[in-house]
C-alpha atoms as a PDB file:
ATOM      1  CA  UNK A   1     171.205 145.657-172.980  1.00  0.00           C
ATOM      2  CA  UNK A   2     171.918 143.738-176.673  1.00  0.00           C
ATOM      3  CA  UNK A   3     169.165 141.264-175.942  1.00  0.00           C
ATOM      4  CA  UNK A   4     166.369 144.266-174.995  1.00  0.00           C
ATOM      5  CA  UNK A   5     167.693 146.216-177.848  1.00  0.00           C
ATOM      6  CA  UNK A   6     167.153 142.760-179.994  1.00  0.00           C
ATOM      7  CA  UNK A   7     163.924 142.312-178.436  1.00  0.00           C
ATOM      8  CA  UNK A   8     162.895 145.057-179.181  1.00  0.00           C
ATOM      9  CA  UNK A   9     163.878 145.109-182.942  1.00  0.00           C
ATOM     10  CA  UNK A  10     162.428 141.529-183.217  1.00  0.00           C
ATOM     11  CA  UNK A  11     158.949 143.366-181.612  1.00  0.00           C
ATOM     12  CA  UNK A  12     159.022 146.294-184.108  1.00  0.00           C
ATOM     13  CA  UNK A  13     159.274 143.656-187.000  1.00  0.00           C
ATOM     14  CA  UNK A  14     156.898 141.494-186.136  1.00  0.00           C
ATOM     15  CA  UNK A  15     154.255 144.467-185.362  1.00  0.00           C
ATOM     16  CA  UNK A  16     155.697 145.584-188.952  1.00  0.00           C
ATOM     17  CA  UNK A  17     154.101 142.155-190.164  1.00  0.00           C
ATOM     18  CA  UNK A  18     151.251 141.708-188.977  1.00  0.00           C
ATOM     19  CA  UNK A  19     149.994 145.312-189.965  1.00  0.00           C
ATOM     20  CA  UNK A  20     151.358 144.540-193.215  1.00  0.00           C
ATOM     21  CA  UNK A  21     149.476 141.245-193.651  1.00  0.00           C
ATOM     22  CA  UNK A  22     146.303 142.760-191.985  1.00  0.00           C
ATOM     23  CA  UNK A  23     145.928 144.925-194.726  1.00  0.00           C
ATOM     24  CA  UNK A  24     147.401 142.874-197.610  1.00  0.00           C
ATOM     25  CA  UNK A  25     145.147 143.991-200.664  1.00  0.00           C
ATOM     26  CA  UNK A  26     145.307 140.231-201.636  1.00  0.00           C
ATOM     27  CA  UNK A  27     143.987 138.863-198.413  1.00  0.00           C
ATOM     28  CA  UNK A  28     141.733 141.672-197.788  1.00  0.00           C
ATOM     29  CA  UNK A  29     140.170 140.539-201.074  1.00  0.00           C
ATOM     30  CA  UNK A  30     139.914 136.567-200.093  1.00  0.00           C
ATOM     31  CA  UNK A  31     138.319 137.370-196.166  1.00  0.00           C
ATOM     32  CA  UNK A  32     136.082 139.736-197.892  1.00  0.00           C
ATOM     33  CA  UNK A  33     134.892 137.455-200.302  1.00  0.00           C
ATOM     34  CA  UNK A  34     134.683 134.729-197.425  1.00  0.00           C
ATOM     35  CA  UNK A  35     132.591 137.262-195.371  1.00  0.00           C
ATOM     36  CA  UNK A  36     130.351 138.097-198.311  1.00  0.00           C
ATOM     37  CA  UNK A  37     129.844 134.255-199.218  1.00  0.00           C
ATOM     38  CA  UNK A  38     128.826 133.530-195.468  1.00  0.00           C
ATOM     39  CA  UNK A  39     126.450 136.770-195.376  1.00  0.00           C
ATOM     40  CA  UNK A  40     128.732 138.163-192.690  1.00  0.00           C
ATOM     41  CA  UNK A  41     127.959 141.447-194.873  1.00  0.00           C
ATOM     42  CA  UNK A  42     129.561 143.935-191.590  1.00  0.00           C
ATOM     43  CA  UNK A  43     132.826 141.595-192.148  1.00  0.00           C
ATOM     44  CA  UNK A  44     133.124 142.034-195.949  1.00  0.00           C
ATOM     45  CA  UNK A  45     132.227 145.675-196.213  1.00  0.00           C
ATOM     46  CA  UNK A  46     134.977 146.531-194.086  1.00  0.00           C
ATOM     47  CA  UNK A  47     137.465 144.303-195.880  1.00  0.00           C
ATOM     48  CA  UNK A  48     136.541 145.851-199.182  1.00  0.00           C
ATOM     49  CA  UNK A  49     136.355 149.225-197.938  1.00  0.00           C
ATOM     50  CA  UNK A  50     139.774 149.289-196.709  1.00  0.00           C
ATOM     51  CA  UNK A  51     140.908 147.632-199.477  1.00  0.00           C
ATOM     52  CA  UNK A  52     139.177 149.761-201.962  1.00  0.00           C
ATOM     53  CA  UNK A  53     140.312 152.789-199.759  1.00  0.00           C
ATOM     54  CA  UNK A  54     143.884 151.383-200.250  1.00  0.00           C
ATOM     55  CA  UNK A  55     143.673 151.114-204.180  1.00  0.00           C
ATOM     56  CA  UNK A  56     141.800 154.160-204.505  1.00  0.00           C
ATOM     57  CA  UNK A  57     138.318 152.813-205.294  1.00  0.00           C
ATOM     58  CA  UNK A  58     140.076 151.354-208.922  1.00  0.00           C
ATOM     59  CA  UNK A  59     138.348 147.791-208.542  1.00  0.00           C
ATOM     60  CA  UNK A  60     134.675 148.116-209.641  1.00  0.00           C
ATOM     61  CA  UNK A  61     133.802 143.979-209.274  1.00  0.00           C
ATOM     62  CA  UNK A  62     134.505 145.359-205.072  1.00  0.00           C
ATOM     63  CA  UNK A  63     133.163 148.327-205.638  1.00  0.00           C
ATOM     64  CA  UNK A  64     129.970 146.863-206.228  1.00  0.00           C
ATOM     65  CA  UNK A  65     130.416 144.007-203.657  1.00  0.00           C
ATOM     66  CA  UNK A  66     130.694 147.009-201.491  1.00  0.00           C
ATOM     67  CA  UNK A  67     127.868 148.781-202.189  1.00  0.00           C
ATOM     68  CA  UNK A  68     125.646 145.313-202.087  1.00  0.00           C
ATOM     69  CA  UNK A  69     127.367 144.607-198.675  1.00  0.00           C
ATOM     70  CA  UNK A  70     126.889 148.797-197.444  1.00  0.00           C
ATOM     71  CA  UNK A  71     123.370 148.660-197.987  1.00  0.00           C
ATOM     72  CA  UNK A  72     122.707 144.967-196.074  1.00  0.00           C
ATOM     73  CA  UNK A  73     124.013 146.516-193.214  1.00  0.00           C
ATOM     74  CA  UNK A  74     121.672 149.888-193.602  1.00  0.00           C
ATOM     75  CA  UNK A  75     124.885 152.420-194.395  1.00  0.00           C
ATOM     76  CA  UNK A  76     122.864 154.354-197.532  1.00  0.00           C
ATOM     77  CA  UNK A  77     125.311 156.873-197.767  1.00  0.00           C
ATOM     78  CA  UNK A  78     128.524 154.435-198.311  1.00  0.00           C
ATOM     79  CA  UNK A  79     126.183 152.166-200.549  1.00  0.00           C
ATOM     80  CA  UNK A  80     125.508 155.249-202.724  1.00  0.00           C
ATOM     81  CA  UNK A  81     129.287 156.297-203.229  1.00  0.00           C
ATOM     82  CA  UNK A  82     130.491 152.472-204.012  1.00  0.00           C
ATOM     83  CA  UNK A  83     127.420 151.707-206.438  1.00  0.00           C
ATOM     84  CA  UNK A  84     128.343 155.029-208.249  1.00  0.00           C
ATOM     85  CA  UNK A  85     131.889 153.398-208.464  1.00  0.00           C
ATOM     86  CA  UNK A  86     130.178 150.640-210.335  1.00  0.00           C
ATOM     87  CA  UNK A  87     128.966 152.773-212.373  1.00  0.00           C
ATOM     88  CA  UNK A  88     131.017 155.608-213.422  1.00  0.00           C
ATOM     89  CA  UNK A  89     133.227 152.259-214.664  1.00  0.00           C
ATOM     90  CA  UNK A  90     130.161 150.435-216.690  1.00  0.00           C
ATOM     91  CA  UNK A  91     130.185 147.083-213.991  1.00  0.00           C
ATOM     92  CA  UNK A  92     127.195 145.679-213.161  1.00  0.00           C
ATOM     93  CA  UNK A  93     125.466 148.543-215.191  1.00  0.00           C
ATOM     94  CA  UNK A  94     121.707 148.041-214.299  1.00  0.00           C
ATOM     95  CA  UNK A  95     122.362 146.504-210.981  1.00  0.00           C
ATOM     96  CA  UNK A  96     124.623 148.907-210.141  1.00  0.00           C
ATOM     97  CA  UNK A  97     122.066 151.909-210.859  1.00  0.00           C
ATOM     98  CA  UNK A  98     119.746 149.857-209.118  1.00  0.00           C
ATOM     99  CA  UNK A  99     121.557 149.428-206.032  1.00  0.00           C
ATOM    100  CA  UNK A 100     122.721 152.954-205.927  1.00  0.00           C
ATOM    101  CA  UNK A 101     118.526 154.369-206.679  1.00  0.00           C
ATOM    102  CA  UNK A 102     117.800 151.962-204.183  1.00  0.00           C
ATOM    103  CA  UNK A 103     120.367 153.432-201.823  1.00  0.00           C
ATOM    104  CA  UNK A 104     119.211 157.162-202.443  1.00  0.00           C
ATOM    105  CA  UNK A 105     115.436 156.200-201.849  1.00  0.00           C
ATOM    106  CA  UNK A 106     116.762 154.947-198.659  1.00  0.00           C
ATOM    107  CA  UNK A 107     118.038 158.825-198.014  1.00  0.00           C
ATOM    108  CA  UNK A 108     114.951 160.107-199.126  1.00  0.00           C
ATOM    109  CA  UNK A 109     116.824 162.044-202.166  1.00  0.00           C
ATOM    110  CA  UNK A 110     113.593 161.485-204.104  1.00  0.00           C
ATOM    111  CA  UNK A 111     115.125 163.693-206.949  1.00  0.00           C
ATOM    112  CA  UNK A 112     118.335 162.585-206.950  1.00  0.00           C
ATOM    113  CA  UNK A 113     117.053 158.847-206.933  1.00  0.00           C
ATOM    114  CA  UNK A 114     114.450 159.631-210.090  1.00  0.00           C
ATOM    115  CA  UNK A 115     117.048 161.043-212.246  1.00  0.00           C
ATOM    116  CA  UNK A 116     119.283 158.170-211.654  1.00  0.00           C
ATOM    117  CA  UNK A 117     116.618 155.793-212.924  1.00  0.00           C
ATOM    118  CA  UNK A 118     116.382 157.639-215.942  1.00  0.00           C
ATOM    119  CA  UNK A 119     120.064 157.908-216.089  1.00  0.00           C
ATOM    120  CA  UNK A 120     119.753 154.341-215.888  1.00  0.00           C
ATOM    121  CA  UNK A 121     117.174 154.004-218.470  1.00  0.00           C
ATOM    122  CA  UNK A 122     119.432 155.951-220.536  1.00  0.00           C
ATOM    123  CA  UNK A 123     122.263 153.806-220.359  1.00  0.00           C
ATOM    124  CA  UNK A 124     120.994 150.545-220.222  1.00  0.00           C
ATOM    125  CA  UNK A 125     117.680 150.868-222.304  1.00  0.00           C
ATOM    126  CA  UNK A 126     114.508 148.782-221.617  1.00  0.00           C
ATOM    127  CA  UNK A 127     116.062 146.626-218.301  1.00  0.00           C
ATOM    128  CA  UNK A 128     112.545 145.708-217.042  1.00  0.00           C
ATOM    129  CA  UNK A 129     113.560 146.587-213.321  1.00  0.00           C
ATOM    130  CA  UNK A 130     114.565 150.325-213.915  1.00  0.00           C
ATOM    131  CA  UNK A 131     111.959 150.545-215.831  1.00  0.00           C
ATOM    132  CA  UNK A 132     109.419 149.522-213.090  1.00  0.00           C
ATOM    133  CA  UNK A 133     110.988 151.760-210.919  1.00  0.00           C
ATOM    134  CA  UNK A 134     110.712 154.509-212.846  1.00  0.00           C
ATOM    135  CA  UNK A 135     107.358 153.960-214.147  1.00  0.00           C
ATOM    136  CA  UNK A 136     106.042 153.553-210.187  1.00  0.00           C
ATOM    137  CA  UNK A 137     107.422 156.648-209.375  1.00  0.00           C
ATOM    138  CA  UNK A 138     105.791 158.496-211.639  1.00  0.00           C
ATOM    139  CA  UNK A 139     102.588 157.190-211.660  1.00  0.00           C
ATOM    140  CA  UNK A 140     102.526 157.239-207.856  1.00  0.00           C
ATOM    141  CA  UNK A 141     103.570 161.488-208.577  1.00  0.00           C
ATOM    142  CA  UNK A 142     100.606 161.525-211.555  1.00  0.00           C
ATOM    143  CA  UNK A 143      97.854 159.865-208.940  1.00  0.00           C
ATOM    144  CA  UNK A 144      99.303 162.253-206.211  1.00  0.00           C
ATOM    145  CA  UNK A 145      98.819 165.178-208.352  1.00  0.00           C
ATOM    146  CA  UNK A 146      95.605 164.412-209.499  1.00  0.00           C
ATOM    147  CA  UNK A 147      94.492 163.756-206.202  1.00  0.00           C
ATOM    148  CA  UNK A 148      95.459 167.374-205.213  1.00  0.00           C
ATOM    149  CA  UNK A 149      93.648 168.742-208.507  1.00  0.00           C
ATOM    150  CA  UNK A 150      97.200 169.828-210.554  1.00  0.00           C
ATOM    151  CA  UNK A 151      96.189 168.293-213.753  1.00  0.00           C
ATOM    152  CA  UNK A 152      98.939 169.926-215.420  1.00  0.00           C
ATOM    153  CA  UNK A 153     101.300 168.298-212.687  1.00  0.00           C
ATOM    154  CA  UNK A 154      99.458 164.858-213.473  1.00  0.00           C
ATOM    155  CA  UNK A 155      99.643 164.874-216.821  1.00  0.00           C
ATOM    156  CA  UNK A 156     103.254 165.162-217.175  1.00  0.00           C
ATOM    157  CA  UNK A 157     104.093 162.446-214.785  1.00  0.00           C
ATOM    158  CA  UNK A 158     102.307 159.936-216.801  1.00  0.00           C
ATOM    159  CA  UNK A 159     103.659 161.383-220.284  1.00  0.00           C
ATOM    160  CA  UNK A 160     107.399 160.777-218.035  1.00  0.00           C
ATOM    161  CA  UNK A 161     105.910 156.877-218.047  1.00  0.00           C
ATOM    162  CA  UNK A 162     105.230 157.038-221.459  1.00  0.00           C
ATOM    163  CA  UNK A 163     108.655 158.101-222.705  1.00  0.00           C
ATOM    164  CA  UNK A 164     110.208 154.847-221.381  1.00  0.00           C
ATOM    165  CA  UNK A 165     107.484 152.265-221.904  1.00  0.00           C
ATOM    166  CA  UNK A 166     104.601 153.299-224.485  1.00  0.00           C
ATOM    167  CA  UNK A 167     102.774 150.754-223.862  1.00  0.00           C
ATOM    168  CA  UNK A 168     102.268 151.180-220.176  1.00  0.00           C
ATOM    169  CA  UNK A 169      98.872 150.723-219.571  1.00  0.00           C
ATOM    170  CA  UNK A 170      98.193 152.506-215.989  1.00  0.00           C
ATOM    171  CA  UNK A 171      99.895 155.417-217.624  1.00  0.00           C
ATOM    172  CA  UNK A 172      97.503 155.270-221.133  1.00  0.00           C
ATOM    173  CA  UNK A 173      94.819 154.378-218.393  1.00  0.00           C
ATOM    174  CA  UNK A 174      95.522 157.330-216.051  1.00  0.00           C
ATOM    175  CA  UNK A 175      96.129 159.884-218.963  1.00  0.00           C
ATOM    176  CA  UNK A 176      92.517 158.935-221.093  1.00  0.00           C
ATOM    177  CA  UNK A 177      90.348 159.429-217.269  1.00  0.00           C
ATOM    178  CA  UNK A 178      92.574 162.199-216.505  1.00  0.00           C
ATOM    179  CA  UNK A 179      91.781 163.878-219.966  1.00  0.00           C
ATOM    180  CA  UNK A 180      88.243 163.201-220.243  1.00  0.00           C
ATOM    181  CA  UNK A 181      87.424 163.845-216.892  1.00  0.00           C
ATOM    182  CA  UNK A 182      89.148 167.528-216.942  1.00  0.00           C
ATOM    183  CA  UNK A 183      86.598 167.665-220.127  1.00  0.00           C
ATOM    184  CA  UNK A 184      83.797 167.038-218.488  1.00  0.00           C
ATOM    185  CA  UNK A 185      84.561 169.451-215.371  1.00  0.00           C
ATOM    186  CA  UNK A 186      85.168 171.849-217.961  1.00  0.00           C
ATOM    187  CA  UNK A 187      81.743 171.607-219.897  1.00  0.00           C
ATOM    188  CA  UNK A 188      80.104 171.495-216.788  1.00  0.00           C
ATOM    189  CA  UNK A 189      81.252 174.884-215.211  1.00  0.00           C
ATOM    190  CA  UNK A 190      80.501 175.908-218.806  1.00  0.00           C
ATOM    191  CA  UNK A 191      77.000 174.737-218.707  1.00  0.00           C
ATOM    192  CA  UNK A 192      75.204 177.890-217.346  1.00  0.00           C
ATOM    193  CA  UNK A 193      76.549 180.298-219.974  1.00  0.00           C
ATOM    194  CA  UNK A 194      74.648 178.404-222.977  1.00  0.00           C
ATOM    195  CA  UNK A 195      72.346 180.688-222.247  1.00  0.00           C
ATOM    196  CA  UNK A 196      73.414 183.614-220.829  1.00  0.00           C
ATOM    197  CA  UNK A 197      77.121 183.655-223.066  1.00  0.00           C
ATOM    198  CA  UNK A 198      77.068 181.604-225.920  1.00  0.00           C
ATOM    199  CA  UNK A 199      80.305 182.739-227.116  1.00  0.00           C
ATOM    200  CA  UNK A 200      81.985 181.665-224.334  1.00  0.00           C
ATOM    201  CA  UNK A 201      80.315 178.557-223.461  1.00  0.00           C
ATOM    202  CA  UNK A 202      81.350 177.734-227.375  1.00  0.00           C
ATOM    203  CA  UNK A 203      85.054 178.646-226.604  1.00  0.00           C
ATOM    204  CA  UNK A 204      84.967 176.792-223.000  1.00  0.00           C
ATOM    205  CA  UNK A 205      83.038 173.835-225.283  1.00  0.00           C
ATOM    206  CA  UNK A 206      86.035 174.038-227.643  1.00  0.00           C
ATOM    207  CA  UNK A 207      88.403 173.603-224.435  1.00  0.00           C
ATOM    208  CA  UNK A 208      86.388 170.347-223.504  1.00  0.00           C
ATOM    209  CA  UNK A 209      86.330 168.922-226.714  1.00  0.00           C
ATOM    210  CA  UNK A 210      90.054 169.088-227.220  1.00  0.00           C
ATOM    211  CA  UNK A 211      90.526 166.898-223.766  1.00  0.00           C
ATOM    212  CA  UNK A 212      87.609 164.605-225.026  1.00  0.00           C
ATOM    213  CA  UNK A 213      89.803 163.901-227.887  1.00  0.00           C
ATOM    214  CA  UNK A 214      92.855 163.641-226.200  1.00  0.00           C
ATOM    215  CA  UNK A 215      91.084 160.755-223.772  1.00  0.00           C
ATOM    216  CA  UNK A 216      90.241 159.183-226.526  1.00  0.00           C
ATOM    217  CA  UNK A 217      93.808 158.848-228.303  1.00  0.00           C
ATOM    218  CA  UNK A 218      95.027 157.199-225.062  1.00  0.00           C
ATOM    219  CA  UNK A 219      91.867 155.050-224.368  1.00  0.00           C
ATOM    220  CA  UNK A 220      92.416 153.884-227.757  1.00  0.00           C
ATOM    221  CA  UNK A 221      95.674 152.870-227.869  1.00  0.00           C
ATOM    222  CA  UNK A 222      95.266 150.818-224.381  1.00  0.00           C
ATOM    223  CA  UNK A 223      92.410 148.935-225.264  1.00  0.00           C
ATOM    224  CA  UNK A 224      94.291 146.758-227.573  1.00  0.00           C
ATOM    225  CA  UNK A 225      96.726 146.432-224.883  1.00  0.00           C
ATOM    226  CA  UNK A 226      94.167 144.716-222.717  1.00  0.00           C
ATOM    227  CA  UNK A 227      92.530 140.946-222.346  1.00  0.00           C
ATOM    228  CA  UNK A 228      88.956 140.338-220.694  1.00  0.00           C
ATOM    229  CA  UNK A 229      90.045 136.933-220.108  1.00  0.00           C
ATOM    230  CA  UNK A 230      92.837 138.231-217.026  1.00  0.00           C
ATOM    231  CA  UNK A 231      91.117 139.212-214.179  1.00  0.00           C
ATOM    232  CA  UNK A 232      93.534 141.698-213.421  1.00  0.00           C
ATOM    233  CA  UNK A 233      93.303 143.881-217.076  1.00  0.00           C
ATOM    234  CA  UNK A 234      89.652 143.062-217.036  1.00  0.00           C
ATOM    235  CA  UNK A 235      88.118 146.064-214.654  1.00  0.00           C
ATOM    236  CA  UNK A 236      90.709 148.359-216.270  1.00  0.00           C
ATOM    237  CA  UNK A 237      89.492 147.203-219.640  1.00  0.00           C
ATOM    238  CA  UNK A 238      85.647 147.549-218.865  1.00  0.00           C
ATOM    239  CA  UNK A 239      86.410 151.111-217.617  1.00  0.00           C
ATOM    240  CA  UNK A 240      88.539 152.138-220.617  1.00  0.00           C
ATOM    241  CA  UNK A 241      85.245 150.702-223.053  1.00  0.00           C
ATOM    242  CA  UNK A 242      82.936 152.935-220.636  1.00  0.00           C
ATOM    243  CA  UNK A 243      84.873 156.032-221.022  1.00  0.00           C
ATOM    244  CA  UNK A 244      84.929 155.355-224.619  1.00  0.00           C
ATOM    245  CA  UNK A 245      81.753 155.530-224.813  1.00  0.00           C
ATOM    246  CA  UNK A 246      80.948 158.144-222.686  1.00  0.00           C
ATOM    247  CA  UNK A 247      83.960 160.413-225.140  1.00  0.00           C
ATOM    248  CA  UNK A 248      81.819 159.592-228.196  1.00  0.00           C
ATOM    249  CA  UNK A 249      78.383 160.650-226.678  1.00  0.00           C
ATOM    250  CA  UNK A 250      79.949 164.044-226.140  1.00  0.00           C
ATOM    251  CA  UNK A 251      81.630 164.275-229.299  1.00  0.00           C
ATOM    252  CA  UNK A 252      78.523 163.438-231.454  1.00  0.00           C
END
């Protein structure tokens, strides 16, 4: 009976052991690392996540490792919550935002993943990545817009671009063809009352001229921005010149 009772004791220790050095915050550390270095990324997120869980989430450097390793292995949700870790504790700033925007596109939480670009934006200003992000998005939402005919809608998702990076040119681009053209639909409808209403063919006139002048602010400031001799600027260029010209034919 002493040497079952001692077995037994000698079992309950060495299970004791093990658990303990199965989840030694130390060594959870080193095989995550090891898992992360040999892209075992399934291995490493669940050595940092039970370590992190452990030391309640107070290590941003695995916090972030986390989130990179949550979001190679297609767990959005996780990546999200250890990317925020990041960066409610300034590591990794603008990688961190990135990963966790990236994370939230993933979910389709296209609000959620705009405002923390421009969170981003905010707190690490002019990082050329969250700035591309954020300057996509909005364009892609201005050309969306004006596809569906809400100028209004349009407009302010290029003048979103704009606040970031003023010398965007697809947003100066999109914002002089979106003003003049809304001029010219304008003066068109307004056409047939030269004669029959001149008063408010002048007013509707008035309307048209104000957008003329607002294309050409923005067409002017992009030109500049612009060289004939790169293929890619040059069609953009050769359009903005056009408009130009079109915006001081009407403003004669």
């Amino acid at each position: 009976m002493k040497k079952l009772i001692l077995s037994l004791a000698l079992c309950c220790a060495a299970t004791t052991f093990f658990a303990q050095e199965a989840t030694d915050p130390a060594k959870l550390i080193n095989e995550g690392k090891a898992a992360l270095e040999a892209k075992n990324y399934q291995e490493a997120y669940t050595k940092f996540s039970t370590y992190l869980t452990q030391t309640n989430n107070q290590d941003s450097v695995i916090a972030y490792n986390c989130g990179v390793c949550a979001d190679k292995i297609k767990k959005p949700a996780e990546a999200v919550k250890y990317f925020d870790i990041a960066v409610q504790k300034k590591y990794n700033l603008a990688n961190a935002y990135i990963g966790k925007a990236g994370a939230l596109k993933d979910l389709k939480k296209n609000d959620e993943y705009v405002a923390t670009l421009k969170e981003g934006l905010e707190a690490v200003p002019g990082n050329k990545t969250l700035t591309k992000l954020y300057s996509n998005y909005y364009i892609n939402a201005g050309i969306t817009a004006q596809k569906a005919g809400k100028v209004e809608e349009a407009e302010e998702a290029y003048k979103q671009v704009l606040a970031f990076q003023e010398n965007n040119v697809n947003a100066l681009y999109s914002l002089g063809a979106l003003y003049f053209n809304n001029g010219a639909t304008i003066l068109k409808k307004a056409t047939p009352l030269a004669t029959s209403d001149r008063a408010k063919y002048d007013e509707e006139a008035a309307k048209a001229d104000k957008d003329f002048k607002e294309a050409k602010t923005y067409l002017e400031k992009l030109v500049p921005l612009l060289s004939a001799d790169k293929p890619a600027q040059k069609k953009m260029l050769d359009n903005a010149n056009n408009l130009l010209k079109q915006v001081a034919e009407q403003l004669k």
